[in-house]
Protein backbone atom coordinates (compact mmCIF):
# COMPACT_ATOMS: atom_id res chain seq x y z
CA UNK A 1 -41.83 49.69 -142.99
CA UNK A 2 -45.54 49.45 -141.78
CA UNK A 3 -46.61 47.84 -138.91
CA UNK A 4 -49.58 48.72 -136.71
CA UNK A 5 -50.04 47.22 -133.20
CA UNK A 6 -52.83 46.67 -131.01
CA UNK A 7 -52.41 46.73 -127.37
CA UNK A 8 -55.43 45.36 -125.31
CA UNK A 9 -55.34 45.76 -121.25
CA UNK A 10 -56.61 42.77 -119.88
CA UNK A 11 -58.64 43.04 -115.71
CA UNK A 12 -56.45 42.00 -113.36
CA UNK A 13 -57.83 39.51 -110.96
CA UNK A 14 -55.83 39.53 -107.51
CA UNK A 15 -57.26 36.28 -106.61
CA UNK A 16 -55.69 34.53 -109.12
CA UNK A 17 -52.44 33.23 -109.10
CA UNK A 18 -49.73 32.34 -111.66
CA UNK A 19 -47.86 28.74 -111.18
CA UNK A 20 -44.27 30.71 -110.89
CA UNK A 21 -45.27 33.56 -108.91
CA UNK A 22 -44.69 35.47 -111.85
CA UNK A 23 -47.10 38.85 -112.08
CA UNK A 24 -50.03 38.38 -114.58
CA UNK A 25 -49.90 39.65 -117.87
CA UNK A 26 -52.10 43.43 -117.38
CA UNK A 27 -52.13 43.44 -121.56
CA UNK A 28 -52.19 41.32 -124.91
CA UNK A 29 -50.09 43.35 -127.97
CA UNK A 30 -50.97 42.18 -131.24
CA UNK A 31 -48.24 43.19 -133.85
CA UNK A 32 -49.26 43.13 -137.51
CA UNK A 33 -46.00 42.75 -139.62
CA UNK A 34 -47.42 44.38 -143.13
CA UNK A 35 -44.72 45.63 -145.39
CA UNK A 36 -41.59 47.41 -146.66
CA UNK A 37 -40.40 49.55 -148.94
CA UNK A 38 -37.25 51.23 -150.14
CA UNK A 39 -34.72 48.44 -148.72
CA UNK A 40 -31.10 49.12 -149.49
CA UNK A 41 -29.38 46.83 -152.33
CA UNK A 42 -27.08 44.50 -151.17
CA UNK A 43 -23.66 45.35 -152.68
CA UNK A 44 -25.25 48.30 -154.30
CA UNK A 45 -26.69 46.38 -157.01
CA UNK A 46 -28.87 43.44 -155.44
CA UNK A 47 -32.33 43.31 -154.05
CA UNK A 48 -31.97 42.09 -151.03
CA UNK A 49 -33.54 38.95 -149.08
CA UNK A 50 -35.41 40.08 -146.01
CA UNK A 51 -37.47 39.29 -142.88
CA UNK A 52 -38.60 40.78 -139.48
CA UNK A 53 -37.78 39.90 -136.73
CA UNK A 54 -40.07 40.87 -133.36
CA UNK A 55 -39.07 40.34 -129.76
CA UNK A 56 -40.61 41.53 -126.60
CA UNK A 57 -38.57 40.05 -123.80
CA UNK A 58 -37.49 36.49 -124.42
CA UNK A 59 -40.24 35.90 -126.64
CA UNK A 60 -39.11 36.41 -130.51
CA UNK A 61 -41.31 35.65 -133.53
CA UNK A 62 -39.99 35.59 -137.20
CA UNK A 63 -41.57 36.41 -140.53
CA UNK A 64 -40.47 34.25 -143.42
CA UNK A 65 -37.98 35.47 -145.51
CA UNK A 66 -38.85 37.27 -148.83
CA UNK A 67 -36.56 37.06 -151.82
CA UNK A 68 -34.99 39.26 -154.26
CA UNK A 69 -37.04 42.33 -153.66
CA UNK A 70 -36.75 45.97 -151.93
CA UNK A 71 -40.68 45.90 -151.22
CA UNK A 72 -41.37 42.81 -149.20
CA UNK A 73 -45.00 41.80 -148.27
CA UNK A 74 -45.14 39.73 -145.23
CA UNK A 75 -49.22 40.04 -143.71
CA UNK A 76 -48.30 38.55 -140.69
CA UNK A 77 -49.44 39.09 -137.16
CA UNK A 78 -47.80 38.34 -133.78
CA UNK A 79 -49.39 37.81 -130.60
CA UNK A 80 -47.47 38.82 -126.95
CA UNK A 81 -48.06 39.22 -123.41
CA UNK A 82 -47.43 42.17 -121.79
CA UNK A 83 -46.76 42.28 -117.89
CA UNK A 84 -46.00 45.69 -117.34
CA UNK A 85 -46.18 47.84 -120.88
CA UNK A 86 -44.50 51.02 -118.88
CA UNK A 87 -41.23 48.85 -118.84
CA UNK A 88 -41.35 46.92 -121.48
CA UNK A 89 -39.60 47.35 -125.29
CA UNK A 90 -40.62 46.07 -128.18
CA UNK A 91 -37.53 45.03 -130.42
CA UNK A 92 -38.48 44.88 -134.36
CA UNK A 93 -35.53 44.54 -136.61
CA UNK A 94 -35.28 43.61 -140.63
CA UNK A 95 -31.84 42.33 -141.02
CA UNK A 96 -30.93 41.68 -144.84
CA UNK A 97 -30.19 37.82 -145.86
CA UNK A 98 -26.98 37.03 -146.69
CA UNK A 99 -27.74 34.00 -149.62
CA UNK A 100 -24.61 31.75 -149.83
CA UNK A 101 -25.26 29.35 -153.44
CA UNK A 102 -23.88 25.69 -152.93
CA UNK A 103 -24.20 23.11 -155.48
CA UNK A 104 -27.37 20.91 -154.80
CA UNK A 105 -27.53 17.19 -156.22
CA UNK A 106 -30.88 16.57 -158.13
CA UNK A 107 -32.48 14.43 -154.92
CA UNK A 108 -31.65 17.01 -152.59
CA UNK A 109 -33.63 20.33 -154.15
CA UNK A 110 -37.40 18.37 -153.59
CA UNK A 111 -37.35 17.91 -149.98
CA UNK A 112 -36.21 22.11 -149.38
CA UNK A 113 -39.40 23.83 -147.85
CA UNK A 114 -38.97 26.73 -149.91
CA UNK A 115 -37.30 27.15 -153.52
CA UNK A 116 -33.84 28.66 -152.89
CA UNK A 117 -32.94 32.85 -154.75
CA UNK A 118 -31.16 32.46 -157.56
CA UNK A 119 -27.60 34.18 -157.04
């Protein structure tokens, strides 16, 4: 997978405060989701559907999925604040789609934001 972050410290400002009490964010982490290669088949013999998945904390952003394919291109950046980067993990995972087919009626496929795999 390749991914290349950026992690800016921001000046901290004692005189200002935050609405919760909560300490200042000392950084801004930019994550740039680019690529993968080499992803297992599913069963052995299927490409697999994939995404990635990026947390830092409670805050979780989500490439869209890419279908049928072991090389996904996603090109997609992520923006975070850090409050203390010394104690702080960045969680990226790329869990593999599971695509379940169920018969569509001919209205329904239209309104779908994105064309379903073909199984």
């Amino acid at each position: 997978m390749h991914l290349s972050l950026s992690l800016q410290a921001l000046l901290v400002n004692s005189s200002i405060s935050t609405k919760d009490n909560e300490e200042p964010s000392a950084a801004v982490m930019v994550v740039y989701v680019d690529q993968a290669q080499d992803l297992p088949l599913k069963h052995g013999t299927r490409e697999p559907n994939a995404l990635v998945q990026v947390s830092l904390l409670d805050k979780t952003f989500e490439t869209r999925a890419i279908y049928n394919t072991v090389a996904p291109v996603w090109e997609d950046a992520f923006t975070f604040f850090v409050q203390n980067p010394q104690q702080q993990d960045l969680d990226i995972q790329v869990p593999v789609l599971l695509t379940k087919c169920l018969p569509l009626t001919p209205g329904l496929a239209p309104s779908l934001p994105h064309p379903l795999p073909s199984c």
